[in-house]
Protein backbone atom coordinates (compact mmCIF):
# COMPACT_ATOMS: atom_id res chain seq x y z
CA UNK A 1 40.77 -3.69 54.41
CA UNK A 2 40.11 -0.01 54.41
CA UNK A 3 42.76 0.73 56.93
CA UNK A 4 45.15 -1.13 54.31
CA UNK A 5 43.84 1.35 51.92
CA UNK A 6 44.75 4.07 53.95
CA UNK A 7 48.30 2.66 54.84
CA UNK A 8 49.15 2.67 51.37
CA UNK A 9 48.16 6.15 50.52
CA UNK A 10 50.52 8.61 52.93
CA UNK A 11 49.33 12.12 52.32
CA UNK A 12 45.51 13.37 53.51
CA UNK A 13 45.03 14.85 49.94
CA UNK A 14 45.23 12.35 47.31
CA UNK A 15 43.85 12.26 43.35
CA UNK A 16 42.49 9.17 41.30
CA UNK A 17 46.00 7.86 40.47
CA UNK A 18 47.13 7.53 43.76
CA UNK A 19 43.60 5.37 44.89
CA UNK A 20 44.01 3.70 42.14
CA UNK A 21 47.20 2.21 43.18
CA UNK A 22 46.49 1.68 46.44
CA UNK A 23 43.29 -0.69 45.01
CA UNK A 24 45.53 -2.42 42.88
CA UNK A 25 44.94 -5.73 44.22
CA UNK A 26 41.40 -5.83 43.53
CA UNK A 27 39.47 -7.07 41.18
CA UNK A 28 37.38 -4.51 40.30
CA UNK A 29 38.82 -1.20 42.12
CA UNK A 30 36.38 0.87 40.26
CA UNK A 31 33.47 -0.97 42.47
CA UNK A 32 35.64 -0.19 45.36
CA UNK A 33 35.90 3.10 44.88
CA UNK A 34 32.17 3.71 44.76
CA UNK A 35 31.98 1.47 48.30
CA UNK A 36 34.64 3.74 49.57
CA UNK A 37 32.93 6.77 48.58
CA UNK A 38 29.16 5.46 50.01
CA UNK A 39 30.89 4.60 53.48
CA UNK A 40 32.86 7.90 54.03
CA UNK A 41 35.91 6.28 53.97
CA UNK A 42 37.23 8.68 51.05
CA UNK A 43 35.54 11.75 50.40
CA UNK A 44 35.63 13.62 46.70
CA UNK A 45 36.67 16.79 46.91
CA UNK A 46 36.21 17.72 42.99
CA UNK A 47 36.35 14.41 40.60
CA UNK A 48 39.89 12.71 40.80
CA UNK A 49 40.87 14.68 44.02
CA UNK A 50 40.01 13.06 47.48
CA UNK A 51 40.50 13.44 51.05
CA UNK A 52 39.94 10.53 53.75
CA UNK A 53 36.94 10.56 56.03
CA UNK A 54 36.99 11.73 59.63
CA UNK A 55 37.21 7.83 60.81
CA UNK A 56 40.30 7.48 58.90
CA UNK A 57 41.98 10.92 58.38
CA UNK A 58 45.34 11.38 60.45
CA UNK A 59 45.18 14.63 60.99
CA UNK A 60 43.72 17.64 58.62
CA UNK A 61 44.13 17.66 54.85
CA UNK A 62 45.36 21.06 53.79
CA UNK A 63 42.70 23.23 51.93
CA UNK A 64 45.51 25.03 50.97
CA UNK A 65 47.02 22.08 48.78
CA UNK A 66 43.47 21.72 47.80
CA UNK A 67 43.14 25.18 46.52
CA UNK A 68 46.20 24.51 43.82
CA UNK A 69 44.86 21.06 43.09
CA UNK A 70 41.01 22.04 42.43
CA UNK A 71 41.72 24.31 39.49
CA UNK A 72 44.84 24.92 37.94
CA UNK A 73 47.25 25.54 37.39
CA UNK A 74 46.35 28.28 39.92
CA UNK A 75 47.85 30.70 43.45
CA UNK A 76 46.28 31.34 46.30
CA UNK A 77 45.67 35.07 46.33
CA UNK A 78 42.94 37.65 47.14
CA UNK A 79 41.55 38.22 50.11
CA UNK A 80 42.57 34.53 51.17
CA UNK A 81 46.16 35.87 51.06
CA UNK A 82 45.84 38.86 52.18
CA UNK A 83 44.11 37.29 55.37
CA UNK A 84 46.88 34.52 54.92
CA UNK A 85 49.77 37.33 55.51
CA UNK A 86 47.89 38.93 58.03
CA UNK A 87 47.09 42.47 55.90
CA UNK A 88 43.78 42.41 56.60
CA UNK A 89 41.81 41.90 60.12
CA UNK A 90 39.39 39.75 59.19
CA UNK A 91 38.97 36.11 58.86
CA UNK A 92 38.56 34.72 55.50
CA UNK A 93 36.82 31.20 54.90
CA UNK A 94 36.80 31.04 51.81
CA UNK A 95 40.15 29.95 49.47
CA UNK A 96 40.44 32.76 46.96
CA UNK A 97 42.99 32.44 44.26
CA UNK A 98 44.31 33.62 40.83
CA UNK A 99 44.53 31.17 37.74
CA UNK A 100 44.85 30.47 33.88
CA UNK A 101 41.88 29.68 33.15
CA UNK A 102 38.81 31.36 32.99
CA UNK A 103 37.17 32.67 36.29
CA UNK A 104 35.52 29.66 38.34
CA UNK A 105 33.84 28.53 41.73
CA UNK A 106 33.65 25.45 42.97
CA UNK A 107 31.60 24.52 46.10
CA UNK A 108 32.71 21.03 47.53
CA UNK A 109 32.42 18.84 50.35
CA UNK A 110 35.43 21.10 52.26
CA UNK A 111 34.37 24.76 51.23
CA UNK A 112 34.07 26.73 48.69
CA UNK A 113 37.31 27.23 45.72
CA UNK A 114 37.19 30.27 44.08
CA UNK A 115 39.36 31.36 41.00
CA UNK A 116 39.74 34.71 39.09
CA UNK A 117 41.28 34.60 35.97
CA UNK A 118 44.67 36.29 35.54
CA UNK A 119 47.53 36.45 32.50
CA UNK A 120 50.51 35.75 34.71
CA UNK A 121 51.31 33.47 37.87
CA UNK A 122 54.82 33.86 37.60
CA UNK A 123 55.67 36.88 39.00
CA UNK A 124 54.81 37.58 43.51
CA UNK A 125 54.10 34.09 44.00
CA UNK A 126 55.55 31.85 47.16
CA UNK A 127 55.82 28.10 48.12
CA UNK A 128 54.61 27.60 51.36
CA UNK A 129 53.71 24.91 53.48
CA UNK A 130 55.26 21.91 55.61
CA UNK A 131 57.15 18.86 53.89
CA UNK A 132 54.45 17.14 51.05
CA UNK A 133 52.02 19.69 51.77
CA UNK A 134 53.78 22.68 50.05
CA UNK A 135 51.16 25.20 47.96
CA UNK A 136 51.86 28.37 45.82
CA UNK A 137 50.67 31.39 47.26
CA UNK A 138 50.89 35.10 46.61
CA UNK A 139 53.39 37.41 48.24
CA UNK A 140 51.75 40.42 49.93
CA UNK A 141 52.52 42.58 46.98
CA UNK A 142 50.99 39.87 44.57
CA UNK A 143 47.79 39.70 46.84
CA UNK A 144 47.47 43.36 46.77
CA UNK A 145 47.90 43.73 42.84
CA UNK A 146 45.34 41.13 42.70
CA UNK A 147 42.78 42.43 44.95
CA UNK A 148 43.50 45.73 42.85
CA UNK A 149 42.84 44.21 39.52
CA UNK A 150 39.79 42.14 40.30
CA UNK A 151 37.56 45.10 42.46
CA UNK A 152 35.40 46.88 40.06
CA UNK A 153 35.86 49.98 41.77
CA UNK A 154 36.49 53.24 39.97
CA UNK A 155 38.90 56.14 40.08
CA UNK A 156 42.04 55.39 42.19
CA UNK A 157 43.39 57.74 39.83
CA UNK A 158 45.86 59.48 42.80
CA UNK A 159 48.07 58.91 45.49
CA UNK A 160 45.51 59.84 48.11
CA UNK A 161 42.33 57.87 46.72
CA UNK A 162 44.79 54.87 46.80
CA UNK A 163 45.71 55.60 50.84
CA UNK A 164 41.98 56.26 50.88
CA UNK A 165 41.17 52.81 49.47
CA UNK A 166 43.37 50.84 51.14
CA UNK A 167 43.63 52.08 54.63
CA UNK A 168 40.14 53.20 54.86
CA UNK A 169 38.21 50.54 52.77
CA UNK A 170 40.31 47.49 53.03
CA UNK A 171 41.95 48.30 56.70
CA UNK A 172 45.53 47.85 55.87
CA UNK A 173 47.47 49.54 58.09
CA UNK A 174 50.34 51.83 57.25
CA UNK A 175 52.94 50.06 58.14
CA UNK A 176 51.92 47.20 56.49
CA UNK A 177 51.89 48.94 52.88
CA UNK A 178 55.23 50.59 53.47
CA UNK A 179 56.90 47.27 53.72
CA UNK A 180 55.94 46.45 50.09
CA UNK A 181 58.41 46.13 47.54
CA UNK A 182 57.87 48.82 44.91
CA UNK A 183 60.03 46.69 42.05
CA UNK A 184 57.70 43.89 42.12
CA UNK A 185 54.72 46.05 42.66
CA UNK A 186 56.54 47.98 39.27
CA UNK A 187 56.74 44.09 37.65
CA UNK A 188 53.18 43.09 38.17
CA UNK A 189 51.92 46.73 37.07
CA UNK A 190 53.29 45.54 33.61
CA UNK A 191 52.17 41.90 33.89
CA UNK A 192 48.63 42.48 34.95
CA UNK A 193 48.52 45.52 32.75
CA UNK A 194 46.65 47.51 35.44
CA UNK A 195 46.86 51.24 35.99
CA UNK A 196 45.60 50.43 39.85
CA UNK A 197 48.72 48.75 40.79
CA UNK A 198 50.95 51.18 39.12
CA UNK A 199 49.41 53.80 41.27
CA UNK A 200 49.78 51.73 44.39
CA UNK A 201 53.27 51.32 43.98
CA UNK A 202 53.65 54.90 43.27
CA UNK A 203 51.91 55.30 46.75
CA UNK A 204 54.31 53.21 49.01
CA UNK A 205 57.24 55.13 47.54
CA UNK A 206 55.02 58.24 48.73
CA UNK A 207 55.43 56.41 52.11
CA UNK A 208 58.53 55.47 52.16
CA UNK A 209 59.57 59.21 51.47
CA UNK A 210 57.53 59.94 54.98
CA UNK A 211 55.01 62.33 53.14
């Protein structure tokens, strides 16, 4: 029976609807579910969002997809992305993202979800993904204006204390930052209403001038 359940639900990452209808020919699905969940057969991620258990999974549900189902509507972003692009050297567990609502974390069965809350997700942001497993994510310059906005830090005031901050602090190599796009770095200055990111962008036109 519970590999029948499975059959009728295709994708690893699946919400309360979708079990729902796959239970439809019971009599009381709502009992099932609760079996399901007791077994391992389905595990809940967050309530209404489920993945399958290791005995029936066919391969690994995307935490990515989670991160955009979770909380929402939401982007992956932070150090998650910047990790995600490659910016940054070191490995980042946990899925960090931007989002409507107010600032959240959630610690489930799969890791830990954490939100920040922003005023725009339209502007930087990516689909990514294979086929029924796509997931919005920022674009480099989006992960960097992010990271910008949410550190408490101080000053940043300059040019320099910018190259100081994110060469020196966050190990982003040169290169790296002179491949960012000033116009959206310009857009999301405006849209995030940060002085920070206005000052980075001013910095990778300092680089791309070779001073």
């Amino acid at each position: 029976m519970n590999l029948k359940i499975r059959n009728k639900i295709g994708r690893e990452e699946f919400d309360y609807q979708a079990l729902m209808s796959a239970l439809s020919g019971y009599a009381s699905p709502r009992d099932k579910v609760t079996a399901l969940l007791r077994s391992g057969v389905v595990i809940r991620v967050k309530k209404g969002l489920y993945v399958f258990g290791k005995d029936y999974s066919r391969g690994p549900y995307s935490r990515e997809v989670l991160a955009n189902l979770v909380y929402g509507p939401s982007v992956i972003s932070l150090e998650y992305a910047l990790a995600f692009h490659g910016m940054i050297p070191e490995r980042v567990e946990q899925i960090t993202s931007v989002a409507h609502g107010r600032s959240r974390t959630f610690n489930t069965p799969v890791g830990i979800f954490s939100y920040k809350q922003t005023r725009n997700l339209s502007i930087g942001v990516e689909l990514r993904g294979a086929e029924k497993n796509h997931f919005l994510i920022a674009t480099p310059e989006r992960a960097i204006a992010d990271s910008l906005k949410a550190d408490r830090i101080s000053g940043l005031n300059t040019v320099g204390e910018m190259k100081g901050f994110l060469v020196e602090n966050k190990r982003i190599s040169v290169d790296v930052l002179a491949a960012l796009n000033c116009e959206i770095l310009d857009a999301l200055a405006s849209a995030l209403g940060s002085r920070k990111v206005k000052v980075c962008a001013a910095f990778v036109r300092h680089l791309n001038r070779g001073q």
